[in-house]
Structure formats: C-alpha cells, structure tokens
PDB file of N, CA and C in Angstrom:
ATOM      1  N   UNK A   1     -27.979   6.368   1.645  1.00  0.00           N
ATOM      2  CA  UNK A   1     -26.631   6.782   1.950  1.00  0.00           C
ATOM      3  C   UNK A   1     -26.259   7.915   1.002  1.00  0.00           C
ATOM      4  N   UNK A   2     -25.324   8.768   1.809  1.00  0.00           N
ATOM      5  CA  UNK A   2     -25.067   9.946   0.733  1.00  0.00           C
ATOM      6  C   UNK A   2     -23.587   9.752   0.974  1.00  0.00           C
ATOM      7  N   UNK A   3     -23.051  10.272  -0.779  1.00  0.00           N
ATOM      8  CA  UNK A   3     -21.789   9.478  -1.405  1.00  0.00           C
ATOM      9  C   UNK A   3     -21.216  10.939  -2.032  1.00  0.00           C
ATOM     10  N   UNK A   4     -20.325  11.246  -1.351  1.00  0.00           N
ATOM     11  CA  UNK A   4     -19.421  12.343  -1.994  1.00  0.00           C
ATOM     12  C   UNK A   4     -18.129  11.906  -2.693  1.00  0.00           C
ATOM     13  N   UNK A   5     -17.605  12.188  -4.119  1.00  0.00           N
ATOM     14  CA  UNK A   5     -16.602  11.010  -4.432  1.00  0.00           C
ATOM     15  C   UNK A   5     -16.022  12.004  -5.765  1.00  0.00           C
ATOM     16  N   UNK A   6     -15.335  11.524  -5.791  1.00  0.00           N
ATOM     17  CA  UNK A   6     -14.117  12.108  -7.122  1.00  0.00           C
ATOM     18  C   UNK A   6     -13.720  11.063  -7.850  1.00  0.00           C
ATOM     19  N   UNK A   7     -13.312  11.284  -9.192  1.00  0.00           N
ATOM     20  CA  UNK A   7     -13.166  10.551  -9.850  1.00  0.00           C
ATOM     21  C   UNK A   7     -11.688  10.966 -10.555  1.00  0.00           C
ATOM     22  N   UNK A   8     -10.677  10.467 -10.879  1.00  0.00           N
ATOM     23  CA  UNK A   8      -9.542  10.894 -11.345  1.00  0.00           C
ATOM     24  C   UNK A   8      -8.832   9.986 -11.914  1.00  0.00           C
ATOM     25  N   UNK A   9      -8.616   9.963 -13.408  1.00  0.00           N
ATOM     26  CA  UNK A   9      -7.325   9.068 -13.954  1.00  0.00           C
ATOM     27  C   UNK A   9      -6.384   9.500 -13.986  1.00  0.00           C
ATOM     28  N   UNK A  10      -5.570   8.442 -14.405  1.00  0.00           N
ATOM     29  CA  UNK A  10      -3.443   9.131 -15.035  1.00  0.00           C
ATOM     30  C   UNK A  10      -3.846  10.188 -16.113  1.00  0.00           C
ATOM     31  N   UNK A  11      -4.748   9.959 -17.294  1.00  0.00           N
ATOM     32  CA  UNK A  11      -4.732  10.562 -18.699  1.00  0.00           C
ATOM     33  C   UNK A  11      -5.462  11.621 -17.957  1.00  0.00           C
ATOM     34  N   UNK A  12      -7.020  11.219 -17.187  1.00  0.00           N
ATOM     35  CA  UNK A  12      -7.600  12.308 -17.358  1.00  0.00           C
ATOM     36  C   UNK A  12      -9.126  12.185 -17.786  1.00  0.00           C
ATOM     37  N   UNK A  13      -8.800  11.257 -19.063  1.00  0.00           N
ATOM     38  CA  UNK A  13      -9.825  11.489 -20.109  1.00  0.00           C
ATOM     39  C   UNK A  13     -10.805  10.113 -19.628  1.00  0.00           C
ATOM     40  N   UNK A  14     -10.606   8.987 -20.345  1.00  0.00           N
ATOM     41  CA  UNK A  14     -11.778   8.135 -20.297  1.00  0.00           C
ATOM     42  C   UNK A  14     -12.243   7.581 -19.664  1.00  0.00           C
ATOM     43  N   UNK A  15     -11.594   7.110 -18.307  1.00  0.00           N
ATOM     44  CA  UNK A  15     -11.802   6.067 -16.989  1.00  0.00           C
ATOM     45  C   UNK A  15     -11.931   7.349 -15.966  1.00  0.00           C
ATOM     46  N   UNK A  16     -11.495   8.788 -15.835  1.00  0.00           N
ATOM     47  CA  UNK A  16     -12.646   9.563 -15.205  1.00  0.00           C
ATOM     48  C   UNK A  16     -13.871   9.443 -15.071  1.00  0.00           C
ATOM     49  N   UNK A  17     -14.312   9.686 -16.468  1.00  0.00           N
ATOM     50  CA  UNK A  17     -15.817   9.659 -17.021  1.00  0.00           C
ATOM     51  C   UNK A  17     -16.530   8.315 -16.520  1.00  0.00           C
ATOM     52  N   UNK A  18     -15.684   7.419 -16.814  1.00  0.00           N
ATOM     53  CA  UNK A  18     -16.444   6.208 -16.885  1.00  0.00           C
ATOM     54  C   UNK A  18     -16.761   5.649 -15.517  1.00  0.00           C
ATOM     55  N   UNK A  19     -15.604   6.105 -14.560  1.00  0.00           N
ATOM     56  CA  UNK A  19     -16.111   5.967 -13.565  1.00  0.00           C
ATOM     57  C   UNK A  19     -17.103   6.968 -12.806  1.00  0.00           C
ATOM     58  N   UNK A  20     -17.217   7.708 -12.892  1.00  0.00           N
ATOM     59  CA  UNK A  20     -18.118   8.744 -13.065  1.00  0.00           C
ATOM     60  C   UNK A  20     -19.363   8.289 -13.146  1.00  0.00           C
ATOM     61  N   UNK A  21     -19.905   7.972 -14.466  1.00  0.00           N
ATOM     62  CA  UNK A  21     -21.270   6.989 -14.563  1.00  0.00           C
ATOM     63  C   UNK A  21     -21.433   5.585 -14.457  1.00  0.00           C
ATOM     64  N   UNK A  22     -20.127   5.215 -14.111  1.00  0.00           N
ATOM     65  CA  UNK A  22     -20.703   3.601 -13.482  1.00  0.00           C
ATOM     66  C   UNK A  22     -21.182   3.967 -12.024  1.00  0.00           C
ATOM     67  N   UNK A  23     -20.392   4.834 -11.052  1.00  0.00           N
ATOM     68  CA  UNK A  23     -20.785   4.948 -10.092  1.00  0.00           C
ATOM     69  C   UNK A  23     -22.349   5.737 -10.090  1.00  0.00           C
ATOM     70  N   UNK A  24     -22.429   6.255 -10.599  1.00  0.00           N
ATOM     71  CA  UNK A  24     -23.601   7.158 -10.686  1.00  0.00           C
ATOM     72  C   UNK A  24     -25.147   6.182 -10.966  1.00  0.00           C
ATOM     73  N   UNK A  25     -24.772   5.453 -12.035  1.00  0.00           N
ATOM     74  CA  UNK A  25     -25.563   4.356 -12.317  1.00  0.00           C
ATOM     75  C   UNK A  25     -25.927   3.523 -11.491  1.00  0.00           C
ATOM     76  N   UNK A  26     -24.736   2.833 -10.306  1.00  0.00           N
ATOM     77  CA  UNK A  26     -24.838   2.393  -9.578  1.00  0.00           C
ATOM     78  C   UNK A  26     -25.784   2.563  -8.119  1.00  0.00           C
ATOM     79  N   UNK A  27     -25.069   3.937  -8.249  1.00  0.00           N
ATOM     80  CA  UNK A  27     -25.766   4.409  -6.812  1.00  0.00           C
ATOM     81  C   UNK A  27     -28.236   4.675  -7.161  1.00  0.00           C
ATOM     82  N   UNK A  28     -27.760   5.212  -8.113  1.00  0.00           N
ATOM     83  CA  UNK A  28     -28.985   5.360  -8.776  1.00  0.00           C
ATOM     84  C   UNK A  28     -30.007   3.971  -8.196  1.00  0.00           C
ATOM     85  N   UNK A  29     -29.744   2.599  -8.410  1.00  0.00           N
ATOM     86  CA  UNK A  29     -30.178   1.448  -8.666  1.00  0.00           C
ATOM     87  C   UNK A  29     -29.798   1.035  -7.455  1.00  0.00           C
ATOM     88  N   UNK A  30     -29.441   1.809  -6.449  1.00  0.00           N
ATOM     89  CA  UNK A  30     -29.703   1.079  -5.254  1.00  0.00           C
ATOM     90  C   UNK A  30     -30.070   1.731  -4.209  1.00  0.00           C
ATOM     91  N   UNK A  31     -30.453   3.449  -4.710  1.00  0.00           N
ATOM     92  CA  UNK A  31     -31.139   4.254  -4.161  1.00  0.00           C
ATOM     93  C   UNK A  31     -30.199   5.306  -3.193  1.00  0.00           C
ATOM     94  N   UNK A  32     -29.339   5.216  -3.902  1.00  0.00           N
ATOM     95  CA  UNK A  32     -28.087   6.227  -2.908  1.00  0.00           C
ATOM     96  C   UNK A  32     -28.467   7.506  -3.382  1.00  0.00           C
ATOM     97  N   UNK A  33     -27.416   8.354  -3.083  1.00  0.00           N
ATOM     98  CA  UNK A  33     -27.390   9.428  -3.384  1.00  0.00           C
ATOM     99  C   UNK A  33     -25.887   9.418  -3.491  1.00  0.00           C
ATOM    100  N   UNK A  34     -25.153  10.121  -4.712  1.00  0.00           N
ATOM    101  CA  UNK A  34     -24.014  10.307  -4.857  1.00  0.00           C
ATOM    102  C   UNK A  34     -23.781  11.172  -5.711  1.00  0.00           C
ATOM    103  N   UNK A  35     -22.763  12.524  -5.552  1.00  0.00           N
ATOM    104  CA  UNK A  35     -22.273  13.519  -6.375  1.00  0.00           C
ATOM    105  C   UNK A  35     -20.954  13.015  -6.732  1.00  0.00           C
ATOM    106  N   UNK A  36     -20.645  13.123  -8.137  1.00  0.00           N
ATOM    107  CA  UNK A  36     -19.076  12.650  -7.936  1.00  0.00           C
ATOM    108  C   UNK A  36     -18.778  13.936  -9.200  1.00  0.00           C
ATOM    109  N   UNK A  37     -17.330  14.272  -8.235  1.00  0.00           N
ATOM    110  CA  UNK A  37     -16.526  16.049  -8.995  1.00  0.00           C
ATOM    111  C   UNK A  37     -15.518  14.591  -9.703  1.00  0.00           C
ATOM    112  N   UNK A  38     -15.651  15.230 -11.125  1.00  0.00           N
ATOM    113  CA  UNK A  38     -14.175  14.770 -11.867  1.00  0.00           C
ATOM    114  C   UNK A  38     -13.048  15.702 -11.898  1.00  0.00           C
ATOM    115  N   UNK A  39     -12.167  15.116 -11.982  1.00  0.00           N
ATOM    116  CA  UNK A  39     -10.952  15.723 -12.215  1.00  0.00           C
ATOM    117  C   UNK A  39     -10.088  15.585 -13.433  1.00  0.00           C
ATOM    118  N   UNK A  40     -10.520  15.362 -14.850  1.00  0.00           N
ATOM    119  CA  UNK A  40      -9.523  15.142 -15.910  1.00  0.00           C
ATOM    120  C   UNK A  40      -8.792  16.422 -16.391  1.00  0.00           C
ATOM    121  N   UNK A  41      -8.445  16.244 -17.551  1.00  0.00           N
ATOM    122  CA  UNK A  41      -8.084  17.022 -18.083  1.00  0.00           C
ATOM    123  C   UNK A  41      -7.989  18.467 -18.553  1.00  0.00           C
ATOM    124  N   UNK A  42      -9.545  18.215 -18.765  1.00  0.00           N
ATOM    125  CA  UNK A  42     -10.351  19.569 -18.794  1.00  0.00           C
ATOM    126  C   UNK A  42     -10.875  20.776 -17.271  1.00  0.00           C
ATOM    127  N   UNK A  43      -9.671  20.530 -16.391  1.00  0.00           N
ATOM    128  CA  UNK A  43     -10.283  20.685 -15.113  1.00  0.00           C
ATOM    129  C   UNK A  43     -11.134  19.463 -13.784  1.00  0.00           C
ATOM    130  N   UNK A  44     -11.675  20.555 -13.014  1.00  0.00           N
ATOM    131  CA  UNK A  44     -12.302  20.206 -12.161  1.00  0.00           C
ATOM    132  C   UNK A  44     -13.757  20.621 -12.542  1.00  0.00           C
ATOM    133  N   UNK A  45     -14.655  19.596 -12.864  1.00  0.00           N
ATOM    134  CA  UNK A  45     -15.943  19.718 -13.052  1.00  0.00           C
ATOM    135  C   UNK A  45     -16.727  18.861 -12.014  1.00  0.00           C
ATOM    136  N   UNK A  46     -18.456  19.238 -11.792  1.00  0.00           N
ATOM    137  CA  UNK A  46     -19.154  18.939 -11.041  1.00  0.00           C
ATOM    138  C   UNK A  46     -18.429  18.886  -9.378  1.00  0.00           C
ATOM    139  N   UNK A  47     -17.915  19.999  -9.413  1.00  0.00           N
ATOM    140  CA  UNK A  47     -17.531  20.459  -7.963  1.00  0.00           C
ATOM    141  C   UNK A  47     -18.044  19.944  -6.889  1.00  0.00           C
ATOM    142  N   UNK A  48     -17.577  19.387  -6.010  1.00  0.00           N
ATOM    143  CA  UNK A  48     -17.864  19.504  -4.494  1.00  0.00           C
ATOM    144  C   UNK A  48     -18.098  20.602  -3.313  1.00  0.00           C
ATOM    145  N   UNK A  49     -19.474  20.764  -3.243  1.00  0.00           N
ATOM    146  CA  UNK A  49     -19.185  21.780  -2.069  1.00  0.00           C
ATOM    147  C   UNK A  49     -19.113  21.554  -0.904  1.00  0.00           C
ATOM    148  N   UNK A  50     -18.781  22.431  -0.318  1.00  0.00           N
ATOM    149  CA  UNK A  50     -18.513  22.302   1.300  1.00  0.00           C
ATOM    150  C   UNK A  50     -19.481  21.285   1.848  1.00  0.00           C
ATOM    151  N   UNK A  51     -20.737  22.057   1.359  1.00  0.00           N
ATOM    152  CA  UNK A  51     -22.377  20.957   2.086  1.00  0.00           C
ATOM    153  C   UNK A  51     -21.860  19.175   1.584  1.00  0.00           C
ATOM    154  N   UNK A  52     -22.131  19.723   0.259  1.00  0.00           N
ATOM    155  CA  UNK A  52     -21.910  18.124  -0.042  1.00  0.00           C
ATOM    156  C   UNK A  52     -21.130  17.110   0.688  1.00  0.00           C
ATOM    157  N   UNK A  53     -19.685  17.492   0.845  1.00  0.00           N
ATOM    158  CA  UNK A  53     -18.719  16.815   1.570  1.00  0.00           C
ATOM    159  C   UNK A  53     -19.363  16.684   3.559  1.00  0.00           C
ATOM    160  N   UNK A  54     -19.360  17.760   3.882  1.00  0.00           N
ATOM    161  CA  UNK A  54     -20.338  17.473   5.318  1.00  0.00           C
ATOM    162  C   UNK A  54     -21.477  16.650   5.376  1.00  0.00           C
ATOM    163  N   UNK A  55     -22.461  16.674   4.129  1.00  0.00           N
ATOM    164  CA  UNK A  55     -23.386  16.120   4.523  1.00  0.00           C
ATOM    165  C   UNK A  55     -23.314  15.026   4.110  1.00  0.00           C
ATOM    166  N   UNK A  56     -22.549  14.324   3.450  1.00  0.00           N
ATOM    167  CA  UNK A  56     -21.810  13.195   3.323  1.00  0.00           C
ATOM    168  C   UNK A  56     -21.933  11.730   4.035  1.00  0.00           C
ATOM    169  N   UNK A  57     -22.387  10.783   3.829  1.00  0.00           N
ATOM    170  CA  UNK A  57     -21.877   9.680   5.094  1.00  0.00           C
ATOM    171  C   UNK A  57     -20.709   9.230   4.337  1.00  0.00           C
ATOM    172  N   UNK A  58     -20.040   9.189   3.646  1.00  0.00           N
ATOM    173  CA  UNK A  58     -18.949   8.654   2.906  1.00  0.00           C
ATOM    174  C   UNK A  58     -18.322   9.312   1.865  1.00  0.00           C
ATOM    175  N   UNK A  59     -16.755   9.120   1.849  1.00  0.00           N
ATOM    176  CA  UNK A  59     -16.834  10.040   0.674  1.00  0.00           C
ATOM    177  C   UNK A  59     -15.742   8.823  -0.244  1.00  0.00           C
ATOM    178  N   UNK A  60     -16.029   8.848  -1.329  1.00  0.00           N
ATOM    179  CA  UNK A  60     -15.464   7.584  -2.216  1.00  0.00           C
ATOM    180  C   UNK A  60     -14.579   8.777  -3.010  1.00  0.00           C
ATOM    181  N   UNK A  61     -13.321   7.869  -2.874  1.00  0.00           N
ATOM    182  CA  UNK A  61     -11.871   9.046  -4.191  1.00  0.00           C
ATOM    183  C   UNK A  61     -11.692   7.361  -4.942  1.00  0.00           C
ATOM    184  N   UNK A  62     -12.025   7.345  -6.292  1.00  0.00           N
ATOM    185  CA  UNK A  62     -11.763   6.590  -7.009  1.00  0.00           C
ATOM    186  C   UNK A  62     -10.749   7.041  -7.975  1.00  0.00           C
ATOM    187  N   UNK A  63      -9.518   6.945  -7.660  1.00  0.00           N
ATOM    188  CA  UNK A  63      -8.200   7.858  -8.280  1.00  0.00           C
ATOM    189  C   UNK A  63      -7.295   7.103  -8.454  1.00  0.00           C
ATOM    190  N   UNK A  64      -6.414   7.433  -9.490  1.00  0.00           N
ATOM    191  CA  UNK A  64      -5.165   6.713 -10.328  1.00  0.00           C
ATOM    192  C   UNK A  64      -4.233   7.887  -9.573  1.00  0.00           C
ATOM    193  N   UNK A  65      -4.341   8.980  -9.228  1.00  0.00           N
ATOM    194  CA  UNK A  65      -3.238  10.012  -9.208  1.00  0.00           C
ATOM    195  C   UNK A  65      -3.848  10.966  -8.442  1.00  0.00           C
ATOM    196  N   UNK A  66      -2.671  11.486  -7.518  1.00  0.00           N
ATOM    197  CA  UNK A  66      -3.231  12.296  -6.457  1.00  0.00           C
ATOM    198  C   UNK A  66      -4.254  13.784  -6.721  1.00  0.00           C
ATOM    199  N   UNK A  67      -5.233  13.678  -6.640  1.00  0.00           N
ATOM    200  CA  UNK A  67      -5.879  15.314  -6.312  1.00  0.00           C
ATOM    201  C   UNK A  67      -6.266  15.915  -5.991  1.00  0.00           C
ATOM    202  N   UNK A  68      -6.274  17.461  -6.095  1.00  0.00           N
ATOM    203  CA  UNK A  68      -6.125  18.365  -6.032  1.00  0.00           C
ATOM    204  C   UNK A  68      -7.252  18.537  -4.723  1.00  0.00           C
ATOM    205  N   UNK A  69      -6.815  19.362  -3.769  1.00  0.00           N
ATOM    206  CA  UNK A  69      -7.449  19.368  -2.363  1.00  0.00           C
ATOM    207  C   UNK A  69      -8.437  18.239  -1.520  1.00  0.00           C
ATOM    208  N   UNK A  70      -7.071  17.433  -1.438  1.00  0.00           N
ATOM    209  CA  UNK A  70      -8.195  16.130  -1.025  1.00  0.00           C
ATOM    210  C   UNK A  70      -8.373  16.188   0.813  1.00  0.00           C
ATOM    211  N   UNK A  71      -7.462  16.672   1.585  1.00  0.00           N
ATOM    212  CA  UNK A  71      -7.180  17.777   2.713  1.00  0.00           C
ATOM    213  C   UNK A  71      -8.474  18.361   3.112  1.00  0.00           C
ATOM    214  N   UNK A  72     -10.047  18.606   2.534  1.00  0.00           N
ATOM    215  CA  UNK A  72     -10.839  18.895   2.524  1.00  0.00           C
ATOM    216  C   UNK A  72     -11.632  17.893   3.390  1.00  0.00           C
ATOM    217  N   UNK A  73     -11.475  16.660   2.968  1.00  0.00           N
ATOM    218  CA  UNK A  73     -12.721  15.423   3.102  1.00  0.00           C
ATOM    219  C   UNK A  73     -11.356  15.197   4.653  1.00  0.00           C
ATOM    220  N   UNK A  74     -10.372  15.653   5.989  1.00  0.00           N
ATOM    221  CA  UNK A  74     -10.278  15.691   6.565  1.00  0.00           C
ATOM    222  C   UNK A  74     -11.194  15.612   7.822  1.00  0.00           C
ATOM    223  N   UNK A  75     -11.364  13.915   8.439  1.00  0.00           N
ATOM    224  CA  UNK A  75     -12.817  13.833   9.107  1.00  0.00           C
ATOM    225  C   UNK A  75     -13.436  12.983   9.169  1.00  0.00           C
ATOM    226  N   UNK A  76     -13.893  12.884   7.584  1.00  0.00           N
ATOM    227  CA  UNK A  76     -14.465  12.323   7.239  1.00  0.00           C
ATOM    228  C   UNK A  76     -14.518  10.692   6.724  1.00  0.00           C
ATOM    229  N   UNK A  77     -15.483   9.581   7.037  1.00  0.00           N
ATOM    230  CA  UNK A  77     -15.100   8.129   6.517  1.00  0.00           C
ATOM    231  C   UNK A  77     -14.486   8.480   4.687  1.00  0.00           C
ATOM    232  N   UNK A  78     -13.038   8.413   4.465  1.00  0.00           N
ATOM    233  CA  UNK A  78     -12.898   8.351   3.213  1.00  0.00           C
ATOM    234  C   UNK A  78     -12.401   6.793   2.775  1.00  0.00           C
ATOM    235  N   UNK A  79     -12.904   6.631   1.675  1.00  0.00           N
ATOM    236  CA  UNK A  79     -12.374   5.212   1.014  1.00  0.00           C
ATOM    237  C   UNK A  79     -11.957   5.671  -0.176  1.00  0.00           C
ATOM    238  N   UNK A  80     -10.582   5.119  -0.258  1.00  0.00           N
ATOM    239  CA  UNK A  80      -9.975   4.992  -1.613  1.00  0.00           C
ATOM    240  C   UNK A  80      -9.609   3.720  -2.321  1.00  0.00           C
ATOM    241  N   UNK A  81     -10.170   4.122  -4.270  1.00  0.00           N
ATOM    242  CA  UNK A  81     -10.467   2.546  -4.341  1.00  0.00           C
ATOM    243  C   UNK A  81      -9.271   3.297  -6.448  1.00  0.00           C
ATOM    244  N   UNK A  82      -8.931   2.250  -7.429  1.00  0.00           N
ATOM    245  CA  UNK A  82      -8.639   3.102  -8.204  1.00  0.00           C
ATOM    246  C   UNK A  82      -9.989   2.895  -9.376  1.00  0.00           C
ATOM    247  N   UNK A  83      -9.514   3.902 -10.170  1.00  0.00           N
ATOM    248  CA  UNK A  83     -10.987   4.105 -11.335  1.00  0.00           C
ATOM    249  C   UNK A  83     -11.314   2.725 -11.547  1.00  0.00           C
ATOM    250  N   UNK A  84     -10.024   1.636 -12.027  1.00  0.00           N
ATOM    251  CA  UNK A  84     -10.644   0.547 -12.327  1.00  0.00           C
ATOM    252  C   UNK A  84     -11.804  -0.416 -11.860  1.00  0.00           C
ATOM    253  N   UNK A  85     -11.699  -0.362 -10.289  1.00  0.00           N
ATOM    254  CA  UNK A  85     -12.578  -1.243  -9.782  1.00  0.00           C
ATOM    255  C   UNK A  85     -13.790  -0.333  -9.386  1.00  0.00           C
ATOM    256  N   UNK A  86     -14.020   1.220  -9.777  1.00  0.00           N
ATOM    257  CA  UNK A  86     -15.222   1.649  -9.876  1.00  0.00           C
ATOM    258  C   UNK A  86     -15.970   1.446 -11.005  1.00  0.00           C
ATOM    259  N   UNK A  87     -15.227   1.247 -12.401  1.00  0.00           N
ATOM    260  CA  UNK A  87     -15.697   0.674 -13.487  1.00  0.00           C
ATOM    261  C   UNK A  87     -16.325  -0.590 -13.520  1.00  0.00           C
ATOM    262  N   UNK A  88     -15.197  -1.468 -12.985  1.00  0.00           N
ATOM    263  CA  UNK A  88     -15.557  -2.953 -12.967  1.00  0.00           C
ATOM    264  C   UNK A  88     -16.323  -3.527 -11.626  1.00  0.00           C
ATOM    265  N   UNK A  89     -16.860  -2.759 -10.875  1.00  0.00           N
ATOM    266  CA  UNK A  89     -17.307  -3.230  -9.895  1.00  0.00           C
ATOM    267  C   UNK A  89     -18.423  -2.143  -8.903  1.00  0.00           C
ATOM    268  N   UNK A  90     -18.983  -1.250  -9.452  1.00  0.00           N
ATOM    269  CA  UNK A  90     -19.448  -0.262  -9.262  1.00  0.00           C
ATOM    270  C   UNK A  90     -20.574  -0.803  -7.879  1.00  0.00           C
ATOM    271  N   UNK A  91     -21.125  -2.172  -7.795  1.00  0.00           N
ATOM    272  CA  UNK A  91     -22.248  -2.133  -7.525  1.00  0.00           C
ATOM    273  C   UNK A  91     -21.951  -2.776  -6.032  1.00  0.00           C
ATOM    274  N   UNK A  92     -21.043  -3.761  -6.122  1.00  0.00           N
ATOM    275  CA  UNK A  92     -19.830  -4.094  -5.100  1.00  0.00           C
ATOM    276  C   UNK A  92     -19.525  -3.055  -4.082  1.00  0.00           C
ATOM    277  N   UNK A  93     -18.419  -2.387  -4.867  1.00  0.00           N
ATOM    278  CA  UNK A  93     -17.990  -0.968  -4.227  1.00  0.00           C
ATOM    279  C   UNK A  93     -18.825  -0.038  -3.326  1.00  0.00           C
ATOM    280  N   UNK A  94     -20.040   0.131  -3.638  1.00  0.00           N
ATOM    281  CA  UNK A  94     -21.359   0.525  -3.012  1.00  0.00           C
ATOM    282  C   UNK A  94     -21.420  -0.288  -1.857  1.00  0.00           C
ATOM    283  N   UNK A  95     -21.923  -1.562  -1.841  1.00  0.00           N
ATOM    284  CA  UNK A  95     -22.385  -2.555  -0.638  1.00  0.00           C
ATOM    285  C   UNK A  95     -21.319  -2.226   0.319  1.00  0.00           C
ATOM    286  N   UNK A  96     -19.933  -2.407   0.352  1.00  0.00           N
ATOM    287  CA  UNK A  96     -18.629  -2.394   0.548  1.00  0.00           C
ATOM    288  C   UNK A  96     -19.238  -0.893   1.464  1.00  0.00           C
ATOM    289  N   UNK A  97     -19.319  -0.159   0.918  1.00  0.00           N
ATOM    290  CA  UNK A  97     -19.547   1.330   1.577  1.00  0.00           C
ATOM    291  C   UNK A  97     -20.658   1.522   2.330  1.00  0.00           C
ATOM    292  N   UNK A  98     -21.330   0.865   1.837  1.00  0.00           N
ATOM    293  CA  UNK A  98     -22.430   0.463   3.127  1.00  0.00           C
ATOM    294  C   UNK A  98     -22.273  -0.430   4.756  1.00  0.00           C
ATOM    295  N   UNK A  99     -21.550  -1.289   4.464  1.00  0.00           N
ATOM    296  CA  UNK A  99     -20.596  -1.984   5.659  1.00  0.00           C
ATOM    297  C   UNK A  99     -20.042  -1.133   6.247  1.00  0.00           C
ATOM    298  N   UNK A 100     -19.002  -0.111   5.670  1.00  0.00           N
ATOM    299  CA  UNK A 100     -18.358   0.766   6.492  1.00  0.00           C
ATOM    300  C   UNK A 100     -19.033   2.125   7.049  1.00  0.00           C
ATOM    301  N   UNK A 101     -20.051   2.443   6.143  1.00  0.00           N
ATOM    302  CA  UNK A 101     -20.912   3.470   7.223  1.00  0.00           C
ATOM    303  C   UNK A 101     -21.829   3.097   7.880  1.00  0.00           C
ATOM    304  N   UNK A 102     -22.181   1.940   8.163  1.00  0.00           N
ATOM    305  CA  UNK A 102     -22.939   1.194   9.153  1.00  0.00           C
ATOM    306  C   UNK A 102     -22.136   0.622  10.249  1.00  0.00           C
ATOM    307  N   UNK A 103     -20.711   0.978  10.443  1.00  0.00           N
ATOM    308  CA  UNK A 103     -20.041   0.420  11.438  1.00  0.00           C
ATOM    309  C   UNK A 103     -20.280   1.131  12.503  1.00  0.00           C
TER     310      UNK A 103
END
C-alpha cells in the first residue's frame, strides 16, 4: 500500500516529528510504502508531490490543526486521525487503512 500523509501539531515541534517516525517505522515493518510532509514550525518539510499524492492509495493527515493546502488530496481516500493516536498506535492505524483501501 502506498501512504501519502502529513503530520501536524498545535506547537509544531515534537508530536510532528514523532509522528512522523512512528508512522514511518510502522509502515516500514509491514512493508508499506509511506511519505509523510511535516508541517511544524520550521515550515513545510519532506514535501508532497503531485505524483506522490496521485499515486497514493491513501492519504493519512495525522493533525492537531488545520493545514496548509489540504484541498490538494481532493479525490482522494483521505483519513484523518490526530498526532496522538499516530504515536500511540501507529501499527493499528495502518491495518485500519488497509480495511479502507481494500473496500
């Protein structure tokens, strides 16, 4: 499965990141494929491109706070979940996304 996904807290700073590599970790160990663009503080890093988002079977927004061109993934299966339960549940969240792009 290929996993296009953003990551975004209130601060910015640490539950971005973290969700960031829980998901990443996750997907890793169960053989996905997943890019995830953060959005903290410091900007917008590890960008989404156009391809990515199209070639997509899912696109995961694990977000505390709305962002910035989400109008894009228009289309597309999106699931929105917040940073917390990508932290605490990374591996879950996955299976979960597998159900829904197998529908």
């Amino acid at each position: 499965m290929k996993i296009a996904a953003v990551s975004a807290c209130t601060i910015g700073i640490a539950h971005t990141y973290l969700a960031q590599q829980k998901l990443e970790d996750a997907a890793k160990a169960s053989g996905d494929s997943i890019k995830v663009e953060t959005q903290g503080t410091i900007g917008i890093e590890n960008a989404l491109t156009q391809h990515d988002i199209e070639d997509a079977d899912v696109v995961l927004l694990a977000v505390d706070i709305k962002i910035a061109n989400e109008s894009r993934f228009a289309g597309k299966k999106v699931v929105k979940v917040s940073t917390d339960t990508a932290i605490k549940s990374p591996r879950k969240l996955l299976s979960k996304l597998h159900e829904i792009v197998n529908k």
